[in-house]
C-alpha atoms as a PDB file:
ATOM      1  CA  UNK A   1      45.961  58.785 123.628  1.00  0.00           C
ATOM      2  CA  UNK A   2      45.005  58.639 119.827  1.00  0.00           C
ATOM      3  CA  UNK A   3      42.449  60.573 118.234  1.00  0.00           C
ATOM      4  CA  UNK A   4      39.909  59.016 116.548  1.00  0.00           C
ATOM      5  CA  UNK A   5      39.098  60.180 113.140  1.00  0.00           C
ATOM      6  CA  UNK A   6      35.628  62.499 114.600  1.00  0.00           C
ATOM      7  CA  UNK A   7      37.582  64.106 117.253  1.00  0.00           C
ATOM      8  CA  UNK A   8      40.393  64.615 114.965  1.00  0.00           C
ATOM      9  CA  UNK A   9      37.603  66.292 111.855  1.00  0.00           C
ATOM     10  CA  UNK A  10      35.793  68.049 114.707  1.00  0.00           C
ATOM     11  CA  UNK A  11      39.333  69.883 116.392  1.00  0.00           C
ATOM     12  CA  UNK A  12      40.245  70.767 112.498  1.00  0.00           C
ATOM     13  CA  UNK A  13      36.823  72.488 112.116  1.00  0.00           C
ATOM     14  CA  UNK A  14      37.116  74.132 115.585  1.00  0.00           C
ATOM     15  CA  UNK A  15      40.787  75.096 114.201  1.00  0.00           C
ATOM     16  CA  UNK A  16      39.934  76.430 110.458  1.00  0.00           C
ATOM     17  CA  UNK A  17      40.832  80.192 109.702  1.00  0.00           C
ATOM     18  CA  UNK A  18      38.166  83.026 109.781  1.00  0.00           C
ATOM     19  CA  UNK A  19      36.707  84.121 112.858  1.00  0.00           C
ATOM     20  CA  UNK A  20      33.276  83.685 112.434  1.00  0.00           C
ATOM     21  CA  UNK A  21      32.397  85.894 116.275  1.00  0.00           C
ATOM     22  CA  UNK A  22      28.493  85.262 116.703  1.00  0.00           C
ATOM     23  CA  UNK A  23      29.260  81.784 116.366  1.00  0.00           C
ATOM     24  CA  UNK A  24      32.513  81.709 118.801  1.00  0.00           C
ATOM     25  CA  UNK A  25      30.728  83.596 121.533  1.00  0.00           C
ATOM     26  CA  UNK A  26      27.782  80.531 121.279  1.00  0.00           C
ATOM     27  CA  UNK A  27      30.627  78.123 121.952  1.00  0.00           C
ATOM     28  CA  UNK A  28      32.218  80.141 124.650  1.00  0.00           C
ATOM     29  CA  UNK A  29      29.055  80.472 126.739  1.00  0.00           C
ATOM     30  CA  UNK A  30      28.824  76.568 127.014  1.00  0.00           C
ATOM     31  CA  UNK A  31      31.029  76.892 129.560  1.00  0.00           C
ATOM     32  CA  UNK A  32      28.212  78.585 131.669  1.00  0.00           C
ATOM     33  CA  UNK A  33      26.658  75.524 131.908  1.00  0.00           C
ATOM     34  CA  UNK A  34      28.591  74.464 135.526  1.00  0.00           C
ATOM     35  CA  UNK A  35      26.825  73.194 138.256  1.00  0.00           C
ATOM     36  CA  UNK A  36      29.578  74.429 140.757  1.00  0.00           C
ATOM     37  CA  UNK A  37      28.375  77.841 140.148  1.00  0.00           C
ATOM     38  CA  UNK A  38      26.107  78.332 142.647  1.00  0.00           C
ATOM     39  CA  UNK A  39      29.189  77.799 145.187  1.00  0.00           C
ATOM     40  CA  UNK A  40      30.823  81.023 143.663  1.00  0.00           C
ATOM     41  CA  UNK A  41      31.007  83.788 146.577  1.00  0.00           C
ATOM     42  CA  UNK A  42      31.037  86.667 144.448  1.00  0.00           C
ATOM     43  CA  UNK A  43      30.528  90.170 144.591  1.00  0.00           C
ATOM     44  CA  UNK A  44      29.234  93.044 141.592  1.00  0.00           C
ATOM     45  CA  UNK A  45      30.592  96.465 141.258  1.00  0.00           C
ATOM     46  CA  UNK A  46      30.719  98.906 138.236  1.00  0.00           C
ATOM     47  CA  UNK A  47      32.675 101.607 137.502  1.00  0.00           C
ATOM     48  CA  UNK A  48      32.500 104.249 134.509  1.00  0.00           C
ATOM     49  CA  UNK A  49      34.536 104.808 131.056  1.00  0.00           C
ATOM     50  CA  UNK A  50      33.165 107.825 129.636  1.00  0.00           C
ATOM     51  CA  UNK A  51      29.589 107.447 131.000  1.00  0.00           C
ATOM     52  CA  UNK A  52      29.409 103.440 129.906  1.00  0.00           C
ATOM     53  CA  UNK A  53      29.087 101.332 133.094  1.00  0.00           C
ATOM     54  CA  UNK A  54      31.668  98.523 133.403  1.00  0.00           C
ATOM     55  CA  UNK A  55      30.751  95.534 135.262  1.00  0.00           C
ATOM     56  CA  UNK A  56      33.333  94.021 137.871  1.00  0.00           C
ATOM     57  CA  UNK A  57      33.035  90.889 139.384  1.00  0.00           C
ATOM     58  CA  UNK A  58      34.626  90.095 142.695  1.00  0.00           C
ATOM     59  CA  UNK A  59      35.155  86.175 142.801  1.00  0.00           C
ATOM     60  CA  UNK A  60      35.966  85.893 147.150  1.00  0.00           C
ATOM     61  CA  UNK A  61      38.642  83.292 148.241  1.00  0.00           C
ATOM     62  CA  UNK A  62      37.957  80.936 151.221  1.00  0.00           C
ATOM     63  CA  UNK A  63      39.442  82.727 154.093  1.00  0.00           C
ATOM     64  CA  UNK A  64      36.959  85.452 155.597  1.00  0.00           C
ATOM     65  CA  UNK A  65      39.634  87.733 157.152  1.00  0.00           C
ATOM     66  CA  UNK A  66      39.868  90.787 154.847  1.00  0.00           C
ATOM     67  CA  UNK A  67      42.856  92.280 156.042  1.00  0.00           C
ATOM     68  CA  UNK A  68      46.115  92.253 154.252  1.00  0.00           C
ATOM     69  CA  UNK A  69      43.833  90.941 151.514  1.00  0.00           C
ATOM     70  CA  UNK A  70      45.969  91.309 147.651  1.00  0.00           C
ATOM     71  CA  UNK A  71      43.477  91.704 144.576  1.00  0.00           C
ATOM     72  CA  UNK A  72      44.211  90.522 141.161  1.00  0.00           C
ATOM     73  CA  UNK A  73      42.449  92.456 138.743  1.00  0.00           C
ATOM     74  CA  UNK A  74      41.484  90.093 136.111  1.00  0.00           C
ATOM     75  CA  UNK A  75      41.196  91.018 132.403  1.00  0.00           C
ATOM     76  CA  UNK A  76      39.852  88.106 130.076  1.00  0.00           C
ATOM     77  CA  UNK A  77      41.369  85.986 126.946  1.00  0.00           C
ATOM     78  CA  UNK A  78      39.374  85.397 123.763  1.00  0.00           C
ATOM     79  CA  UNK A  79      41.086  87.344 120.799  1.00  0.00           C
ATOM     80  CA  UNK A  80      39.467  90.600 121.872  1.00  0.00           C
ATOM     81  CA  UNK A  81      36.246  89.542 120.775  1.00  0.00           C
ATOM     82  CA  UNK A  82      34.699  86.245 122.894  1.00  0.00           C
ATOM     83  CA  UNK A  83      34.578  85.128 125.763  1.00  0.00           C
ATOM     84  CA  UNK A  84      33.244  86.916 128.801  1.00  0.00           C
ATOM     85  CA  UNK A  85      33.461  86.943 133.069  1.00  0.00           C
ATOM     86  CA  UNK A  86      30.804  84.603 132.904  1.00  0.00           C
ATOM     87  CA  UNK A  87      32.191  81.827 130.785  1.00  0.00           C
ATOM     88  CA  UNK A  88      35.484  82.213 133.029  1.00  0.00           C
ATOM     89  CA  UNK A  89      33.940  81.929 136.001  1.00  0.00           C
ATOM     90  CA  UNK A  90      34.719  78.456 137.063  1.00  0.00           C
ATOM     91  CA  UNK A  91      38.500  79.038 136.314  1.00  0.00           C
ATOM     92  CA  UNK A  92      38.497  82.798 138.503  1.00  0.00           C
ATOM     93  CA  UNK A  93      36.725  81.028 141.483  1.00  0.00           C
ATOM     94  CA  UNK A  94      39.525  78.780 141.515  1.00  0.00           C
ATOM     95  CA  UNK A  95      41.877  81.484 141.236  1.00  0.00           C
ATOM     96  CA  UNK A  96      40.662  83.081 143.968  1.00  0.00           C
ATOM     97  CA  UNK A  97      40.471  79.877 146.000  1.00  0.00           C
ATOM     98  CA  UNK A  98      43.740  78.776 145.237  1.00  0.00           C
ATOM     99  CA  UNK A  99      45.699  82.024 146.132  1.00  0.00           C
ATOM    100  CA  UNK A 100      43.584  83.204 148.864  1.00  0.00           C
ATOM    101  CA  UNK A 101      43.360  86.742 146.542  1.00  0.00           C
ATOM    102  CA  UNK A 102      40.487  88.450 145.742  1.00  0.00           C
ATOM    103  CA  UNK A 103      39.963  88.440 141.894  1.00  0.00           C
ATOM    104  CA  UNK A 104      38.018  90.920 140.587  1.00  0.00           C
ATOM    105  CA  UNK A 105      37.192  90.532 136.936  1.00  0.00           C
ATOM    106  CA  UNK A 106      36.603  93.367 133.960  1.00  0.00           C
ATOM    107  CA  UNK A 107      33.391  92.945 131.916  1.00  0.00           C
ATOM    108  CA  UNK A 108      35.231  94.929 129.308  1.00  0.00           C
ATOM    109  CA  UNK A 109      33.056  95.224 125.814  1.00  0.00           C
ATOM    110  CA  UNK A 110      34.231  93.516 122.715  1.00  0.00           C
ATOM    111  CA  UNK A 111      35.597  93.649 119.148  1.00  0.00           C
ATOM    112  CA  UNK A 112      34.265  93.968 116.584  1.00  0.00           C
ATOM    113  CA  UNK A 113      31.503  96.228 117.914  1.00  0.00           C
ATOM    114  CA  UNK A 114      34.076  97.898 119.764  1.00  0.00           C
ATOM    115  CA  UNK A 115      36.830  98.776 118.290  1.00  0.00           C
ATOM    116  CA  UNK A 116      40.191  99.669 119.417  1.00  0.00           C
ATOM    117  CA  UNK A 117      41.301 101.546 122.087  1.00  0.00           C
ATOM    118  CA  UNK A 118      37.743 101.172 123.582  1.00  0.00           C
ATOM    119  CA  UNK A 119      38.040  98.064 125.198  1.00  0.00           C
ATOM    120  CA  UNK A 120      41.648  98.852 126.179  1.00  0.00           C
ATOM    121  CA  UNK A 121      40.271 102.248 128.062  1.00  0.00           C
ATOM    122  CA  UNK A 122      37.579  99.947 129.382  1.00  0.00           C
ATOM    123  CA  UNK A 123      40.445  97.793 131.812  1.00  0.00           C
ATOM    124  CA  UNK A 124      42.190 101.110 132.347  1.00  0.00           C
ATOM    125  CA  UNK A 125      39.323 102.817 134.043  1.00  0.00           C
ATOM    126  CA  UNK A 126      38.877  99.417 135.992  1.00  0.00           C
ATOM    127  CA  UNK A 127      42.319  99.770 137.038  1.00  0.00           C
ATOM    128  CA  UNK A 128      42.309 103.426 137.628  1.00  0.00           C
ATOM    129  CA  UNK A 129      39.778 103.063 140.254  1.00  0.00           C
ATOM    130  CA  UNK A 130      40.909 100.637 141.758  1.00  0.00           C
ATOM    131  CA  UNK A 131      44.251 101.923 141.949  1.00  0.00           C
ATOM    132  CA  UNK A 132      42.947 105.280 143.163  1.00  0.00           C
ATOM    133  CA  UNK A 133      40.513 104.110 145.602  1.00  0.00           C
ATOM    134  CA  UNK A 134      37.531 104.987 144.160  1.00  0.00           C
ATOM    135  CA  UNK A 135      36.154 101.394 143.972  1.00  0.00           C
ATOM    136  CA  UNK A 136      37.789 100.221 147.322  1.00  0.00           C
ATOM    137  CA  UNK A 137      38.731 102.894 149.389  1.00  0.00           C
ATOM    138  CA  UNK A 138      41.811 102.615 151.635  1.00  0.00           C
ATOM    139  CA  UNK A 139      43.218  99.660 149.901  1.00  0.00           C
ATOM    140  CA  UNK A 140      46.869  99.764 149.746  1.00  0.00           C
ATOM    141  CA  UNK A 141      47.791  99.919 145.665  1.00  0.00           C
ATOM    142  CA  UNK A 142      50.830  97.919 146.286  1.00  0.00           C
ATOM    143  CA  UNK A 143      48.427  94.794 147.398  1.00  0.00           C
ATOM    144  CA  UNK A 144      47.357  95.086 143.684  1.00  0.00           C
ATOM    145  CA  UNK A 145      48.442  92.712 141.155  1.00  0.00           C
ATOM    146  CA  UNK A 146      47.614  93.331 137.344  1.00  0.00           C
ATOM    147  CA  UNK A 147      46.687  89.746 135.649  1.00  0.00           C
ATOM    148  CA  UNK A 148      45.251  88.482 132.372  1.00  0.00           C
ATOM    149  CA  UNK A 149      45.880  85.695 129.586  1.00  0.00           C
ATOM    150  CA  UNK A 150      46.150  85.917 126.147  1.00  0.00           C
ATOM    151  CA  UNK A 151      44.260  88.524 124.807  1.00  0.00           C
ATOM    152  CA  UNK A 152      43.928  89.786 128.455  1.00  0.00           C
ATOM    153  CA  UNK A 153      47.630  89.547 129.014  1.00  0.00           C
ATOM    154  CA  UNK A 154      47.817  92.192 126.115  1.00  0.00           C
ATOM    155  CA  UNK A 155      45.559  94.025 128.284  1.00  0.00           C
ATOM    156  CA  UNK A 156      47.523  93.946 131.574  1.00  0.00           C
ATOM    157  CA  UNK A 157      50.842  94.976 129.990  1.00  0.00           C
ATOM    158  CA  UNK A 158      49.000  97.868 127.919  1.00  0.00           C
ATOM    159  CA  UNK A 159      47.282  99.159 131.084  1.00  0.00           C
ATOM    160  CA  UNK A 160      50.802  98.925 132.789  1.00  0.00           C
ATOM    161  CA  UNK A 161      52.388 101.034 129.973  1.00  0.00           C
ATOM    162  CA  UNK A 162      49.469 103.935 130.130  1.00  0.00           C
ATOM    163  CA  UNK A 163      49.504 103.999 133.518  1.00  0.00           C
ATOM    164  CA  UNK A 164      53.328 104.961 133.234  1.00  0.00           C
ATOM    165  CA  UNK A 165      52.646 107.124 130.566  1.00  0.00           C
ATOM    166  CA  UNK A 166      49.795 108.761 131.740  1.00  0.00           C
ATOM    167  CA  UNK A 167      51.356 109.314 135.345  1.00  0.00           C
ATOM    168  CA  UNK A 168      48.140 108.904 136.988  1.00  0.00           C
ATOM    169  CA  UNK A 169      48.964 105.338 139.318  1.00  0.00           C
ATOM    170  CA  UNK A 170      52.196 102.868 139.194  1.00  0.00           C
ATOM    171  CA  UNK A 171      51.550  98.935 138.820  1.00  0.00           C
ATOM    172  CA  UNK A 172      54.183  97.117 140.188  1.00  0.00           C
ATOM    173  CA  UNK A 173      53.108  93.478 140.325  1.00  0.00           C
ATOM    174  CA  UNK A 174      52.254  91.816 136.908  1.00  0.00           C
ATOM    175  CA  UNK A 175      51.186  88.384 136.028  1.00  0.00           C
ATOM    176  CA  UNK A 176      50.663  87.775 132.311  1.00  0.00           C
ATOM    177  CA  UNK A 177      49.916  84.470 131.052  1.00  0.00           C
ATOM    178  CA  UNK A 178      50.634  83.562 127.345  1.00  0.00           C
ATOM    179  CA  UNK A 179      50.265  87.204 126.777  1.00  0.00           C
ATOM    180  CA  UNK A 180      49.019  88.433 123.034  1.00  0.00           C
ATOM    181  CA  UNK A 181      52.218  91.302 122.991  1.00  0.00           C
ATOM    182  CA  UNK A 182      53.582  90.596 119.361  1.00  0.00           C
ATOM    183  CA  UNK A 183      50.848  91.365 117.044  1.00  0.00           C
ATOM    184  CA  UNK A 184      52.276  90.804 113.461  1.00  0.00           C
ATOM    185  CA  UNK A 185      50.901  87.155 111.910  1.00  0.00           C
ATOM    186  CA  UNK A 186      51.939  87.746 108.505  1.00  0.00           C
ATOM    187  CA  UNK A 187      55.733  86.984 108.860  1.00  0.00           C
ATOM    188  CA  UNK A 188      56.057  86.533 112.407  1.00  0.00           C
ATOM    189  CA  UNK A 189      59.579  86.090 113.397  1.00  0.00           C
ATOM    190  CA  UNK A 190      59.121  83.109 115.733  1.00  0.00           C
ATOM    191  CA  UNK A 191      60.160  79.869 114.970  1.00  0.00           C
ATOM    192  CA  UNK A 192      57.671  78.300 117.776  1.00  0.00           C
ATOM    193  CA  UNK A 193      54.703  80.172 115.532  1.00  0.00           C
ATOM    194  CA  UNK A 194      55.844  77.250 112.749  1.00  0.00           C
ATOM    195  CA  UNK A 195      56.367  74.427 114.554  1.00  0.00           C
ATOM    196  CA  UNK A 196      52.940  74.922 116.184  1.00  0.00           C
ATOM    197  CA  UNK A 197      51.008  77.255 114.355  1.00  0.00           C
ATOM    198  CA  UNK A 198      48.941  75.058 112.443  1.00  0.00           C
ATOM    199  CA  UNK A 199      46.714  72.159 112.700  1.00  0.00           C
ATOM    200  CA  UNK A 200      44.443  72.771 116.092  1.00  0.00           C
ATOM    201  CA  UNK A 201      42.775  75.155 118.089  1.00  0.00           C
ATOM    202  CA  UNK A 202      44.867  78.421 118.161  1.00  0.00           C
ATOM    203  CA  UNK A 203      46.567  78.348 115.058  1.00  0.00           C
ATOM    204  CA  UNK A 204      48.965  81.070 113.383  1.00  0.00           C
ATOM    205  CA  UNK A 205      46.146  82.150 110.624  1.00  0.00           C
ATOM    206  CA  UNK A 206      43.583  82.372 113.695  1.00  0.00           C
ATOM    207  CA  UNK A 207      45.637  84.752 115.722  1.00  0.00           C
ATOM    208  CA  UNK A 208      46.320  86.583 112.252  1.00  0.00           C
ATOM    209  CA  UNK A 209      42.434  86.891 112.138  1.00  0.00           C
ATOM    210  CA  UNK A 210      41.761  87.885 115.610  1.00  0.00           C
ATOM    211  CA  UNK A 211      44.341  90.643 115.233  1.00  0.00           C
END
């Protein structure tokens, strides 16, 4: 279907270059604005990166039976700097509903008030305790699968890599989805970033900026 010339002016605003955060993080949260929300089964936990609390959200699948039970620990897109477990509620509900998994979901804090590797050691003392058992105890590791998309699929495979380097607990199941893990926007080496990295939404000199 055809754009009309409003949608078409208001997607090339939405698309320019600059990331302008305060107002980014207004247009994320109107996704919070779901009526289906109050049909989430969730539950909170927290655990702690250098004395800071991180939040963790459990979003609950429909079966009720527990056992044998695989978590997906979540880590959120949005350039390292927007979005939130909140605003991707709606889409880790179905997540959970759809794989019968538990997805539990890293509040981790955000750029630019955080800087890097903060947010980064944020997910890997969510995954460290969960991987150790300190959050769940007696869960099996291997029932753990390591998940995130864009700027949270940069996440999951960095987490992964520490976790090997550090030697302190061993991933083995992955899912990263249009994972950020080729950071360099200036000359990037990618024909795809070309053909497609202009005009709307996530264009090359918007990734160049979140970076």
């Amino acid at each position: 279907m055809a754009m009309n010339k409003r949608e078409r002016n208001l997607l090339k605003a939405l698309s320019a270059d600059g990331i302008e955060v305060k107002a980014s993080r207004k247009l994320a949260n109107l996704k919070n604005i779901v009526p289906m929300k109050v049909f989430y089964k969730t539950l909170d936990a927290k655990v702690y990166n250098d004395g800071y609390e991180i939040p963790i959200r459990a979003f609950l699948p429909r079966k009720d039976d527990m056992d044998d039970m695989k978590i997906i620990l979540y880590f959120h897109g949005g350039g390292w700097a927007t979005e939130s477990v909140d605003t991707y509620a709606r889409a880790l509900h179905l997540l959970a509903y759809e794989t019968n998994c538990v997805v539990a979901a890293v509040e981790y804090r955000l750029a630019p008030e955080y800087k890097f590797p903060v947010p980064l050691e944020d997910c890997y003392a969510a995954a460290k305790a969960l991987f150790t058992g300190e959050l769940v105890p007696d869960l099996d590791p291997d029932t753990i699968i390591l998940a995130g998309d864009s700027a949270g699929g940069n996440m999951a495979a960095a987490v992964s890599l520490m976790a090997r380097d550090r030697g302190e607990f061993a991933p083995k199941n992955q899912i990263l989805i249009y994972p950020a893990t080729y950071l360099e926007y200036e000359n990037p080496p990618f024909r795809s970033v070309y053909d497609n990295g202009s005009d709307y939404i996530l264009t090359m000199g918007k990734m160049r900026d979140y970076v």
